[in-house]
PDB file of N, CA and C in Angstrom:
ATOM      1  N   UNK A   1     -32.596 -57.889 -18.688  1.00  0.00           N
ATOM      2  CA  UNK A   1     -32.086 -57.541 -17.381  1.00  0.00           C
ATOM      3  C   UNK A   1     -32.335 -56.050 -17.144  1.00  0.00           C
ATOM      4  N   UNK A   2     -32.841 -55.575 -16.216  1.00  0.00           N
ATOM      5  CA  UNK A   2     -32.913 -54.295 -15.369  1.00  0.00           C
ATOM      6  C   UNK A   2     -32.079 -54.232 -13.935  1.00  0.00           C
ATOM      7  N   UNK A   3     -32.359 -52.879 -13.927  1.00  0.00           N
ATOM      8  CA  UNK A   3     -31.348 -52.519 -12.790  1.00  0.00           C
ATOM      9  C   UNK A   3     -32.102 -51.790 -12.319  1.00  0.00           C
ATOM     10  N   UNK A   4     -32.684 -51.983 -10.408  1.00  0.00           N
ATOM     11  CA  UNK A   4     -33.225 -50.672  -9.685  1.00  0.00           C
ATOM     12  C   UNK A   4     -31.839 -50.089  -9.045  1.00  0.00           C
ATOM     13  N   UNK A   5     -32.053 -48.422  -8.722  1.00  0.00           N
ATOM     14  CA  UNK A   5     -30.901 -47.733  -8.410  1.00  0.00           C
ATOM     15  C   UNK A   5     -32.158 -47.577  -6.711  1.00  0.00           C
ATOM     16  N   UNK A   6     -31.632 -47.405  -6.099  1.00  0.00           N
ATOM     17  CA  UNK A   6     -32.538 -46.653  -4.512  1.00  0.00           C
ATOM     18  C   UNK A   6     -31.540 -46.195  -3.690  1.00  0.00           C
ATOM     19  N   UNK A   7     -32.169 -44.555  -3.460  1.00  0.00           N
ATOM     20  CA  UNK A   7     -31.260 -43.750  -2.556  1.00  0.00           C
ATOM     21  C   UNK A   7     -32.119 -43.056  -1.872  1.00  0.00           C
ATOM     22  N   UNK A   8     -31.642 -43.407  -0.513  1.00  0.00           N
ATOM     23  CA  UNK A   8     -32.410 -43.171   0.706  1.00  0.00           C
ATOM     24  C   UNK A   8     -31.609 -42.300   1.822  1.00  0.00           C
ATOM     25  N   UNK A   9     -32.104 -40.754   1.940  1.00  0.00           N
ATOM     26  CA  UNK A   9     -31.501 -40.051   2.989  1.00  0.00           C
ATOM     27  C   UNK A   9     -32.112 -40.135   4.120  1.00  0.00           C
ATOM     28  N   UNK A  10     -31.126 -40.389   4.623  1.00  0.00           N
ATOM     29  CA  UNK A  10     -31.254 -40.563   6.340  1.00  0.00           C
ATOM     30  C   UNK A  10     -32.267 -38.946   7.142  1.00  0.00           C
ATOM     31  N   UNK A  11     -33.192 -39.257   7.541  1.00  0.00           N
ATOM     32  CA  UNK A  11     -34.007 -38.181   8.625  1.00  0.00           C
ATOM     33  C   UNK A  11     -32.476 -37.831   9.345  1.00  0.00           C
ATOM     34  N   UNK A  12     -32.568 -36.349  10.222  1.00  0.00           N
ATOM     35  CA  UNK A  12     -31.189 -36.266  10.444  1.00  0.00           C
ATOM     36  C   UNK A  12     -31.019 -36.997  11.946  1.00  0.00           C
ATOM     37  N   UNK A  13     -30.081 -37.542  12.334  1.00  0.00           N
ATOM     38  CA  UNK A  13     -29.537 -37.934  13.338  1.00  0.00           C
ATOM     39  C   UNK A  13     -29.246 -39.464  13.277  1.00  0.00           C
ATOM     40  N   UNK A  14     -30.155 -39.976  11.936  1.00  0.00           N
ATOM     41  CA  UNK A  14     -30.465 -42.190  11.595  1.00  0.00           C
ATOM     42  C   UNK A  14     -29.972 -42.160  11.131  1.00  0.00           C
ATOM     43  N   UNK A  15     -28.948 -41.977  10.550  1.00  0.00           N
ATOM     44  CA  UNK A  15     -27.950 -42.698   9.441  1.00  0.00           C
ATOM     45  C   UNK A  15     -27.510 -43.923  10.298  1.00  0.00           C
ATOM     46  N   UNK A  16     -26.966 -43.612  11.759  1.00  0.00           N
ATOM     47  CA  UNK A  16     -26.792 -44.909  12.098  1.00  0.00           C
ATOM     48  C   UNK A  16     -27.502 -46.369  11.838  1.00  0.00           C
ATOM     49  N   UNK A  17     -29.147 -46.112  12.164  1.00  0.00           N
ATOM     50  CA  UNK A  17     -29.965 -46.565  12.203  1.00  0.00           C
ATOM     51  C   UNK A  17     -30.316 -47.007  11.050  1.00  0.00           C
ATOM     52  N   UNK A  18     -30.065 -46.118   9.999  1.00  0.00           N
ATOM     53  CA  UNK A  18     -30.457 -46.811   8.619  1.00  0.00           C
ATOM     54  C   UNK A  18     -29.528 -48.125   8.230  1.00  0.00           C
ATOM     55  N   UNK A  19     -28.484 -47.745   8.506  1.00  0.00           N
ATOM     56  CA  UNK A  19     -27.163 -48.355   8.071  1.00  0.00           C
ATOM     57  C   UNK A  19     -27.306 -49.880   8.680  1.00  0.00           C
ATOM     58  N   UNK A  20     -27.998 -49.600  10.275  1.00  0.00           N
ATOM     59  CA  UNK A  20     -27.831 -51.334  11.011  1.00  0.00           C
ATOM     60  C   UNK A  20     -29.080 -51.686  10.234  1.00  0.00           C
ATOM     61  N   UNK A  21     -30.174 -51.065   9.779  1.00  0.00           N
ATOM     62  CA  UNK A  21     -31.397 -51.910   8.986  1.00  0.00           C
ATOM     63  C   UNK A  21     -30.922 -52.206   8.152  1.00  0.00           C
ATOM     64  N   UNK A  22     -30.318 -52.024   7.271  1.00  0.00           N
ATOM     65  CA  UNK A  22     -29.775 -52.284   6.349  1.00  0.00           C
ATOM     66  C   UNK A  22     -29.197 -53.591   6.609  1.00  0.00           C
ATOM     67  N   UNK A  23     -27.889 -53.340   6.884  1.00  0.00           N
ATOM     68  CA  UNK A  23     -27.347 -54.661   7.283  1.00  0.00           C
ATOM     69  C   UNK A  23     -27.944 -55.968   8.070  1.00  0.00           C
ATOM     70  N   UNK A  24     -28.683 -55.662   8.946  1.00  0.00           N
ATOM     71  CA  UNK A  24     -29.020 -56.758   9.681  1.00  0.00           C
ATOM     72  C   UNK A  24     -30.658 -57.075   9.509  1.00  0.00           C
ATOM     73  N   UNK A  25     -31.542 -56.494   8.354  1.00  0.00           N
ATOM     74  CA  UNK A  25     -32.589 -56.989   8.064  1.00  0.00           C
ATOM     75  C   UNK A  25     -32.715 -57.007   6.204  1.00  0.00           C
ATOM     76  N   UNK A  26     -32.504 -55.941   5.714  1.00  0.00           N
ATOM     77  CA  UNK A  26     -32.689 -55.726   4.626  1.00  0.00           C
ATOM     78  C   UNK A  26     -31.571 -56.546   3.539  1.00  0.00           C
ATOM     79  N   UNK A  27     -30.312 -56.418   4.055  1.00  0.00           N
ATOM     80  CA  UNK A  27     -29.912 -57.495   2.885  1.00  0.00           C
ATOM     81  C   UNK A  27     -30.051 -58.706   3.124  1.00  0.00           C
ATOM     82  N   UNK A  28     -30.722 -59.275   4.506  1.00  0.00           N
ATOM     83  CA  UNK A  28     -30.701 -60.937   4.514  1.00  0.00           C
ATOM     84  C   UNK A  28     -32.666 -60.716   3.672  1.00  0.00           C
ATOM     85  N   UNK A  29     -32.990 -59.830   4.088  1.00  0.00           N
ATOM     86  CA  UNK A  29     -34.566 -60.478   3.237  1.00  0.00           C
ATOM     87  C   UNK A  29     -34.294 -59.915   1.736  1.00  0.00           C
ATOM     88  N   UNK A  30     -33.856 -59.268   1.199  1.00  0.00           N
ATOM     89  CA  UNK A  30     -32.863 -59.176  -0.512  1.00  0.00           C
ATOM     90  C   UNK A  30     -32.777 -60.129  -0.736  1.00  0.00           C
ATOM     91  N   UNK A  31     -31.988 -61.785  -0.081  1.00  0.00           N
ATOM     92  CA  UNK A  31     -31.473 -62.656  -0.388  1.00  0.00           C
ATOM     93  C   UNK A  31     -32.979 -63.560  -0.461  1.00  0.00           C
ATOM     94  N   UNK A  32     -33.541 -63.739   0.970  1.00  0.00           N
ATOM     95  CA  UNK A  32     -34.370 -64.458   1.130  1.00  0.00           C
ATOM     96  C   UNK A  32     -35.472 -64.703  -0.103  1.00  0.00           C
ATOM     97  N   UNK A  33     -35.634 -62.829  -0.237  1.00  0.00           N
ATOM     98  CA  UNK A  33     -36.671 -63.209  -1.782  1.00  0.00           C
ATOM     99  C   UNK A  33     -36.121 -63.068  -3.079  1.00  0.00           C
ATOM    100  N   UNK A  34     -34.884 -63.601  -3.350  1.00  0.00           N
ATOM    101  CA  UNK A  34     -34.345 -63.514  -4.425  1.00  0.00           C
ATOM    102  C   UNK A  34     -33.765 -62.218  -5.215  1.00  0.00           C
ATOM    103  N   UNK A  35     -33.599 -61.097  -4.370  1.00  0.00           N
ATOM    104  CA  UNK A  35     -33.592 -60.168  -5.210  1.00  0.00           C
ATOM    105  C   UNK A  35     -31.646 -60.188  -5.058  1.00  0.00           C
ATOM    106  N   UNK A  36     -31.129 -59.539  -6.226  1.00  0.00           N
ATOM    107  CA  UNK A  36     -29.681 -59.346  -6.860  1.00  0.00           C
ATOM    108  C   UNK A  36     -29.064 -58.181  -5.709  1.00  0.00           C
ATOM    109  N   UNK A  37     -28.334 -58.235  -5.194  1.00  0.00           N
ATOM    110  CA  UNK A  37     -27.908 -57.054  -4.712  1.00  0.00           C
ATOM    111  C   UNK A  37     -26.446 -56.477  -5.336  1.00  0.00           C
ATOM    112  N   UNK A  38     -26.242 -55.223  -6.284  1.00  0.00           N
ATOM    113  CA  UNK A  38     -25.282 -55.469  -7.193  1.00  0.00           C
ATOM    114  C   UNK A  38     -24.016 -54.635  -6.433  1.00  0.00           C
ATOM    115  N   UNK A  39     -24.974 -53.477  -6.108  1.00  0.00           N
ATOM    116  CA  UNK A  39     -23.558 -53.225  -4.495  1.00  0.00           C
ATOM    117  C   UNK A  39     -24.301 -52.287  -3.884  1.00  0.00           C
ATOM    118  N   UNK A  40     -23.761 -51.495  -3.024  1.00  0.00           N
ATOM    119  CA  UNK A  40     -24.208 -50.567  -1.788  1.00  0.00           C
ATOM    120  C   UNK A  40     -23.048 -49.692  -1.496  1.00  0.00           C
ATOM    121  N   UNK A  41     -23.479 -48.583  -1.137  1.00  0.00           N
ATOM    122  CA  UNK A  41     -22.684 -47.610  -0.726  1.00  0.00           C
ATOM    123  C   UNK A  41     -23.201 -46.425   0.116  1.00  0.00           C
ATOM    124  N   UNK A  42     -22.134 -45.310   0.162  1.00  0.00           N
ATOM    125  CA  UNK A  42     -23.017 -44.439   1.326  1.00  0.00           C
ATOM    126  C   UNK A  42     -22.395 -42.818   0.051  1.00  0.00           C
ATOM    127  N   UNK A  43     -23.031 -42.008   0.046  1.00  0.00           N
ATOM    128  CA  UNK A  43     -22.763 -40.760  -0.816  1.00  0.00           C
ATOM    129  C   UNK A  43     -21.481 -40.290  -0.833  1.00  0.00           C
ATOM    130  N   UNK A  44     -20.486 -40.427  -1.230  1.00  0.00           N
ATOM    131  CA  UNK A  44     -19.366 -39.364  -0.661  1.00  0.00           C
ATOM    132  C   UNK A  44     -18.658 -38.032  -1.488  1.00  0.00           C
ATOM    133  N   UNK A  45     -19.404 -37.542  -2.404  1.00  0.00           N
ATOM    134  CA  UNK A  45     -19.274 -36.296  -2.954  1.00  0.00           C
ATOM    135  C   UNK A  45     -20.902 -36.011  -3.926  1.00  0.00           C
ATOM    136  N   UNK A  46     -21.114 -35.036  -3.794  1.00  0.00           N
ATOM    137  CA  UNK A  46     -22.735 -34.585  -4.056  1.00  0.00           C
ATOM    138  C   UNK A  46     -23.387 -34.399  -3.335  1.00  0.00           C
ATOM    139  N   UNK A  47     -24.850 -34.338  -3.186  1.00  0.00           N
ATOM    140  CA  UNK A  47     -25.737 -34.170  -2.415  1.00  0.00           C
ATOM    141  C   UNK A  47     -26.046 -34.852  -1.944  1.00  0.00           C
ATOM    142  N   UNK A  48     -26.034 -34.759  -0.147  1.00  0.00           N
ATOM    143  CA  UNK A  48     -26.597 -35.513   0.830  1.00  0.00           C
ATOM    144  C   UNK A  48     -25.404 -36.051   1.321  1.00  0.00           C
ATOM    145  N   UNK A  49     -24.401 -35.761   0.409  1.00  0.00           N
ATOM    146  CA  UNK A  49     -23.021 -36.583   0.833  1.00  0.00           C
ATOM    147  C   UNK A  49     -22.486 -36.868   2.436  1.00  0.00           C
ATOM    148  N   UNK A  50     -22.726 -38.502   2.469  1.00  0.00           N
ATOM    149  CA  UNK A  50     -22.210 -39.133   3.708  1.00  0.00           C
ATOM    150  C   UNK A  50     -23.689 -39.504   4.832  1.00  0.00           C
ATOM    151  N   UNK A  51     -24.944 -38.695   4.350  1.00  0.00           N
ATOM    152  CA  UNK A  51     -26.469 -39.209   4.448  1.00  0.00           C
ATOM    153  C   UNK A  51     -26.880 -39.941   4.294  1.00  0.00           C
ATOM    154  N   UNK A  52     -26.364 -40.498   2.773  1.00  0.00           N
ATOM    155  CA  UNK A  52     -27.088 -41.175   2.070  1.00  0.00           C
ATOM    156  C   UNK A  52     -26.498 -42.310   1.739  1.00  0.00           C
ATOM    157  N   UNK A  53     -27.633 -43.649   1.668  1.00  0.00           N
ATOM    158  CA  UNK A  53     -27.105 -45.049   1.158  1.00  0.00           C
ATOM    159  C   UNK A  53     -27.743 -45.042  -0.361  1.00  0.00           C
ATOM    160  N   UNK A  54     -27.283 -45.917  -0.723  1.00  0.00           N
ATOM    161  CA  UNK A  54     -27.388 -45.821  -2.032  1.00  0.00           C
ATOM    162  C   UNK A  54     -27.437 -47.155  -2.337  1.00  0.00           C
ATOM    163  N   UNK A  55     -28.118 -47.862  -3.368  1.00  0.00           N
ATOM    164  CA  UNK A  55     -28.082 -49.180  -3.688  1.00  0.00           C
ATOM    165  C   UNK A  55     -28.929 -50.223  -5.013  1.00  0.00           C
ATOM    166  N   UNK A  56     -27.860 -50.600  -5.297  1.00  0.00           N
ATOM    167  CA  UNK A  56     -28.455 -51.218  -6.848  1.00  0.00           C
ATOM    168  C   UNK A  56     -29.063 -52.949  -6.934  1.00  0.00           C
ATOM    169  N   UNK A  57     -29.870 -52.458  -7.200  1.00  0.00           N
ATOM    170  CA  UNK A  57     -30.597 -54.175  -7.529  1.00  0.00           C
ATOM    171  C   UNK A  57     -30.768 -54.720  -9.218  1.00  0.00           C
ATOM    172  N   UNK A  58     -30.647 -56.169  -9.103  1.00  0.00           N
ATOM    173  CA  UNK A  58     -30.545 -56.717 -10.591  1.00  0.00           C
ATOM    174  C   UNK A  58     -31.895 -57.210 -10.613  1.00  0.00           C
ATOM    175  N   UNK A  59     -32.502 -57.480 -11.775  1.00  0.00           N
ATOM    176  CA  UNK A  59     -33.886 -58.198 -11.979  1.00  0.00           C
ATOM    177  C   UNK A  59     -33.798 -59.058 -13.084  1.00  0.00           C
ATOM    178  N   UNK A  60     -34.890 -59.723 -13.481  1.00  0.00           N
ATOM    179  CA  UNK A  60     -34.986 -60.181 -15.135  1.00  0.00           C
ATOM    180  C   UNK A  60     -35.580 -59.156 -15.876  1.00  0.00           C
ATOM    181  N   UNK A  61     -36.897 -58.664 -15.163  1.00  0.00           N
ATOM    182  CA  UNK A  61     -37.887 -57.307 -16.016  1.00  0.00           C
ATOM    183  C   UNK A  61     -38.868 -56.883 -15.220  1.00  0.00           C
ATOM    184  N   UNK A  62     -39.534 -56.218 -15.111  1.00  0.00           N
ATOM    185  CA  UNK A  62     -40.058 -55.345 -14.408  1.00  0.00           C
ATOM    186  C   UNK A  62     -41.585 -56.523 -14.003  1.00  0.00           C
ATOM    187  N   UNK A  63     -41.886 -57.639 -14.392  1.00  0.00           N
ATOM    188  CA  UNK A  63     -42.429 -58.636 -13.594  1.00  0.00           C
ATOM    189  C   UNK A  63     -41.326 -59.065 -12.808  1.00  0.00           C
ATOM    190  N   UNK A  64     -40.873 -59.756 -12.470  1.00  0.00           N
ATOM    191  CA  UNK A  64     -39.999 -59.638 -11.765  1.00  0.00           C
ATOM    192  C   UNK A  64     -39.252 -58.977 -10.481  1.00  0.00           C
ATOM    193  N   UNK A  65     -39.158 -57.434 -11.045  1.00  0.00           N
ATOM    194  CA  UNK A  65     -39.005 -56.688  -9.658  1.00  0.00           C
ATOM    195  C   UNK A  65     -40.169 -56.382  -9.362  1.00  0.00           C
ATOM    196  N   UNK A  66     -41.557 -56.409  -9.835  1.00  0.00           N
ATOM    197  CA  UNK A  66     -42.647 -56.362  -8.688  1.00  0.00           C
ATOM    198  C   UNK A  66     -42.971 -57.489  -7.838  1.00  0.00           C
ATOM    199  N   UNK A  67     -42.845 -58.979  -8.254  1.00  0.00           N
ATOM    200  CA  UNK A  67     -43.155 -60.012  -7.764  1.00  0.00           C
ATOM    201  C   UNK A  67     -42.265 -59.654  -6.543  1.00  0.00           C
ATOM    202  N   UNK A  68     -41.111 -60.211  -6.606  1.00  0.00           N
ATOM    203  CA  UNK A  68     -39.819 -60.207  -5.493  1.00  0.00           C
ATOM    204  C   UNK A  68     -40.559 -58.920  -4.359  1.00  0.00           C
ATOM    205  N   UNK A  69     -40.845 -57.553  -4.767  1.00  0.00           N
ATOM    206  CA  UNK A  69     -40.606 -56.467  -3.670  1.00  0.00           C
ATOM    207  C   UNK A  69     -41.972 -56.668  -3.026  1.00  0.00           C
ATOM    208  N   UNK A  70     -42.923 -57.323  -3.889  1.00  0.00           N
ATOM    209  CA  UNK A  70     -44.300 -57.577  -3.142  1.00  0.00           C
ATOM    210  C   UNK A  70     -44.008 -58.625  -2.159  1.00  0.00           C
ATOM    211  N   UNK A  71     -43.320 -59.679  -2.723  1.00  0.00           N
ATOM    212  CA  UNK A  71     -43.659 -60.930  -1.138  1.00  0.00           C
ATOM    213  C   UNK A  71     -42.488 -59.788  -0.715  1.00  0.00           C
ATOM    214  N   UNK A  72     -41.257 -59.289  -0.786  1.00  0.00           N
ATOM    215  CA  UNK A  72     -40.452 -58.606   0.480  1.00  0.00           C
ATOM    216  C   UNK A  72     -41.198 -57.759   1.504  1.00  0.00           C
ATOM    217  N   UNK A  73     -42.209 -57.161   0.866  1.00  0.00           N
ATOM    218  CA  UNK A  73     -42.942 -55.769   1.235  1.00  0.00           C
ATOM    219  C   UNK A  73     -43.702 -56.530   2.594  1.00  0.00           C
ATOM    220  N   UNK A  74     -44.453 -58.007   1.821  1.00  0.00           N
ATOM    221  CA  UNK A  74     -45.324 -58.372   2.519  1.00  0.00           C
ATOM    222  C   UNK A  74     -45.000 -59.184   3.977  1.00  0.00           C
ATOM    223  N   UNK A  75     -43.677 -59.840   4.278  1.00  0.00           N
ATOM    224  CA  UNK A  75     -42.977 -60.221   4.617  1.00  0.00           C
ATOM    225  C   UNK A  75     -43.063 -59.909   6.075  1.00  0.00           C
ATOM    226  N   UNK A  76     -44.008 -60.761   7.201  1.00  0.00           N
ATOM    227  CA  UNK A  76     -43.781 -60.417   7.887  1.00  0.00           C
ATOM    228  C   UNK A  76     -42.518 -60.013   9.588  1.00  0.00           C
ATOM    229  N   UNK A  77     -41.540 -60.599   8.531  1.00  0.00           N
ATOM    230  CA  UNK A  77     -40.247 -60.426   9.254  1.00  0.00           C
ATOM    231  C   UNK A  77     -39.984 -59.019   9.300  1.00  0.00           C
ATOM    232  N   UNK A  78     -39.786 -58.602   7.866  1.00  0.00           N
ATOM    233  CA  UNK A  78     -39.498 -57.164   7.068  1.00  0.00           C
ATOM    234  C   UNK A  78     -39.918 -56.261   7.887  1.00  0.00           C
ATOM    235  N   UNK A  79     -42.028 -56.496   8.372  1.00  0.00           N
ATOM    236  CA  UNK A  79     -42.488 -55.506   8.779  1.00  0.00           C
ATOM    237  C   UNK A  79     -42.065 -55.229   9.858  1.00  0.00           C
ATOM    238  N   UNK A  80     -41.864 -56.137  10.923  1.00  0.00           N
ATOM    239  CA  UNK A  80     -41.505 -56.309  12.117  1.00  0.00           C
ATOM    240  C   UNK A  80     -39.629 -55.594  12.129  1.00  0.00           C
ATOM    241  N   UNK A  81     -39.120 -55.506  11.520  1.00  0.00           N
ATOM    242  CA  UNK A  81     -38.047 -55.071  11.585  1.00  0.00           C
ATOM    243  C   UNK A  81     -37.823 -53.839  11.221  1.00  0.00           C
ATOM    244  N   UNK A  82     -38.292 -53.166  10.532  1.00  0.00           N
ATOM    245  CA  UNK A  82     -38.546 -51.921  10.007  1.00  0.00           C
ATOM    246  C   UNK A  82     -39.289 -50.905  11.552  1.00  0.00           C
ATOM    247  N   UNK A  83     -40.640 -51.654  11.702  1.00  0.00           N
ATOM    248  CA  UNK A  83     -41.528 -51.055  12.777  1.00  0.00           C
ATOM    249  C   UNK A  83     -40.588 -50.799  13.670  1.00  0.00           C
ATOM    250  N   UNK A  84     -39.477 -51.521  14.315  1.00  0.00           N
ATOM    251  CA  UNK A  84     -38.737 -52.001  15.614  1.00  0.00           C
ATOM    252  C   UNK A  84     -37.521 -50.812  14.819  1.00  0.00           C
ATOM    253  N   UNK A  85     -37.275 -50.602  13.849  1.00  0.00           N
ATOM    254  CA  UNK A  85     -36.093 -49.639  13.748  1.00  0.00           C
ATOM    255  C   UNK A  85     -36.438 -47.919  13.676  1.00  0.00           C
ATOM    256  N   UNK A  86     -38.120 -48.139  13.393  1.00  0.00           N
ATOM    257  CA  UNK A  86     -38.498 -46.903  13.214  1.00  0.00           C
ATOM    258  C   UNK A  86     -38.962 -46.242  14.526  1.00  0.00           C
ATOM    259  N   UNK A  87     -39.177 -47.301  15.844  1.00  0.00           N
ATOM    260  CA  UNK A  87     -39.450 -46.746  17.095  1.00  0.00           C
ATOM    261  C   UNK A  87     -38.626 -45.511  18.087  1.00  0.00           C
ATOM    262  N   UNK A  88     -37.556 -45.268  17.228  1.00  0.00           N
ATOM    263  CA  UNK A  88     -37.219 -43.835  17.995  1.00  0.00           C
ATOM    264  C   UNK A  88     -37.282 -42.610  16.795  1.00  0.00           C
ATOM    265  N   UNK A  89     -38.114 -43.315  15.609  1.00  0.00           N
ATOM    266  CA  UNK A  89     -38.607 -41.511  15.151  1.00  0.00           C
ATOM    267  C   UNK A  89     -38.645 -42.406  13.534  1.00  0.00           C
ATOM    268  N   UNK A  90     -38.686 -41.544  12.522  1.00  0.00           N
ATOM    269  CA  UNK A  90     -38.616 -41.978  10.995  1.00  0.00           C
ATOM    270  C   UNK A  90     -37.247 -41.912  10.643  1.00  0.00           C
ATOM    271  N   UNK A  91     -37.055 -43.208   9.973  1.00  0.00           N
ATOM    272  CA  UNK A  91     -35.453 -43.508   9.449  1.00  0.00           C
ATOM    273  C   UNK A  91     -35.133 -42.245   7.974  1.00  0.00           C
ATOM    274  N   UNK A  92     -36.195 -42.222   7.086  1.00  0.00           N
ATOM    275  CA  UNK A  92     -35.821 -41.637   5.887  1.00  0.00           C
ATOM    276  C   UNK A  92     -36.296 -40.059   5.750  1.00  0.00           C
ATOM    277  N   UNK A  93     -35.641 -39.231   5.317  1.00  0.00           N
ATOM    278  CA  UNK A  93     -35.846 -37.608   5.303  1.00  0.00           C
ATOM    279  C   UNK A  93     -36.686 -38.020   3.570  1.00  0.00           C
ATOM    280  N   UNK A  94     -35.892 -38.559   2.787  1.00  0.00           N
ATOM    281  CA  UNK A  94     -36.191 -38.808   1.501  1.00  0.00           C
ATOM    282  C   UNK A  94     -35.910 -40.269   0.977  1.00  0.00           C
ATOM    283  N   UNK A  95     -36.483 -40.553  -0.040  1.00  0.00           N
ATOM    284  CA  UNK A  95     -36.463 -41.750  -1.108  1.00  0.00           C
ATOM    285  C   UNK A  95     -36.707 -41.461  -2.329  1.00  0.00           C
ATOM    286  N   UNK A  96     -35.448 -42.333  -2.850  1.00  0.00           N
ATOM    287  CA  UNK A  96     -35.713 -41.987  -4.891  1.00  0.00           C
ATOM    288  C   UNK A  96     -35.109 -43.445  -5.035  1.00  0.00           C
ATOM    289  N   UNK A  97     -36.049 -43.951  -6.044  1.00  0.00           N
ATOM    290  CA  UNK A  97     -35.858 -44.937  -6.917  1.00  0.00           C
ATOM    291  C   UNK A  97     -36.005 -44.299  -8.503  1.00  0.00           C
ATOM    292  N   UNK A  98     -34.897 -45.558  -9.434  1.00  0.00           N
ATOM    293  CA  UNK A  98     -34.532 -45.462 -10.515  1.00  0.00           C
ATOM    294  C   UNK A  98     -34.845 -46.989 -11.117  1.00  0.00           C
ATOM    295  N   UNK A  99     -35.552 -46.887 -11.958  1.00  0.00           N
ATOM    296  CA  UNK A  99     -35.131 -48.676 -13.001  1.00  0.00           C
ATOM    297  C   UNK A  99     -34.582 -48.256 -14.245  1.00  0.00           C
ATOM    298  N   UNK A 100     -33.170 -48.894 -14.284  1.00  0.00           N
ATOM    299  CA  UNK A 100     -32.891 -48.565 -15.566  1.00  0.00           C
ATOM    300  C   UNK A 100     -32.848 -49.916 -16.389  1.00  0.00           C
ATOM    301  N   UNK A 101     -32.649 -49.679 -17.583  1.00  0.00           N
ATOM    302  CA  UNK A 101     -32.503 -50.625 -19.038  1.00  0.00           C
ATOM    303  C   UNK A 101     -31.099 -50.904 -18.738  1.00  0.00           C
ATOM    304  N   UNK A 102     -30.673 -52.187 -19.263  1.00  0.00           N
ATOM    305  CA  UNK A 102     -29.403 -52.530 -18.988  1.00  0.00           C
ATOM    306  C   UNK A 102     -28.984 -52.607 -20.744  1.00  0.00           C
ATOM    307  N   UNK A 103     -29.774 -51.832 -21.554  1.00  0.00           N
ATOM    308  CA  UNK A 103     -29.718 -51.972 -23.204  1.00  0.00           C
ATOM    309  C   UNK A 103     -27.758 -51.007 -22.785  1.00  0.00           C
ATOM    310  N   UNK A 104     -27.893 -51.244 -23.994  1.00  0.00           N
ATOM    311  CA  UNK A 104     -25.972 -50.034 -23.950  1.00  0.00           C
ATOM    312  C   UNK A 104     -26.467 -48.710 -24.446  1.00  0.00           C
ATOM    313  N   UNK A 105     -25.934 -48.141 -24.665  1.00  0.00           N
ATOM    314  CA  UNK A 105     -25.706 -46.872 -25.079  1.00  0.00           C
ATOM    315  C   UNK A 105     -25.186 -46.435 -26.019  1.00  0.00           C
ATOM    316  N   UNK A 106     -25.625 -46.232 -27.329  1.00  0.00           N
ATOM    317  CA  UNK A 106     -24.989 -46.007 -28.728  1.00  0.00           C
ATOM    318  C   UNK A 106     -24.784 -44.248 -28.792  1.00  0.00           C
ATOM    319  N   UNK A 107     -23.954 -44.406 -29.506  1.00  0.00           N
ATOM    320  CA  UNK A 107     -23.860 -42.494 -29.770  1.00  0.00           C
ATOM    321  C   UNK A 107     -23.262 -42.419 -30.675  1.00  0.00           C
TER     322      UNK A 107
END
């Protein structure tokens, strides 16, 4: 099992905008292509704090999260919804993705 982390700051003035893509395209096509959604949130102490969404995905292994994000990517619902949210300017200032190991942590 892996875990993607993705945190996406809002261009300034879309946070709204990110927030309704989110909700009303991006977690129904998450579901559609199988991907885990383990939770979501928005920044509220650190950097970017209250900018930024934030959000964790589950996988089996890194086949896996490429298969799933390729048909999502390819998806022509996805594109169409994205294009249609990005028509009053660019939603993201920044993007960072993380895959982590779900191994534990010995010390």
């Amino acid at each position: 099992m892996i875990y993607e982390v993705r945190e996406y700051v809002a261009a300034p003035g879309r946070l709204g905008a990110v927030l309704d893509l989110f909700a009303s395209a991006t977690v129904p096509m998450l579901t559609r292509h199988g991907i885990d959604l383990v939770s979501a949130g928005r920044t509220m102490i650190g950097e970017h704090s209250w900018d930024e969404l934030v959000y964790t995905l589950r996988f089996d292994d890194l086949a896996d999260l490429e298969r799933k994000w390729d048909g999502l990517l390819a998806d022509p619902e996805w594109v169409e919804a994205l294009t249609a949210a990005e028509a009053g300017g660019p939603l993201f200032q920044t993007m960072r993705r993380r895959v982590l190991a779900a191994d534990p942590v010995s010390g």
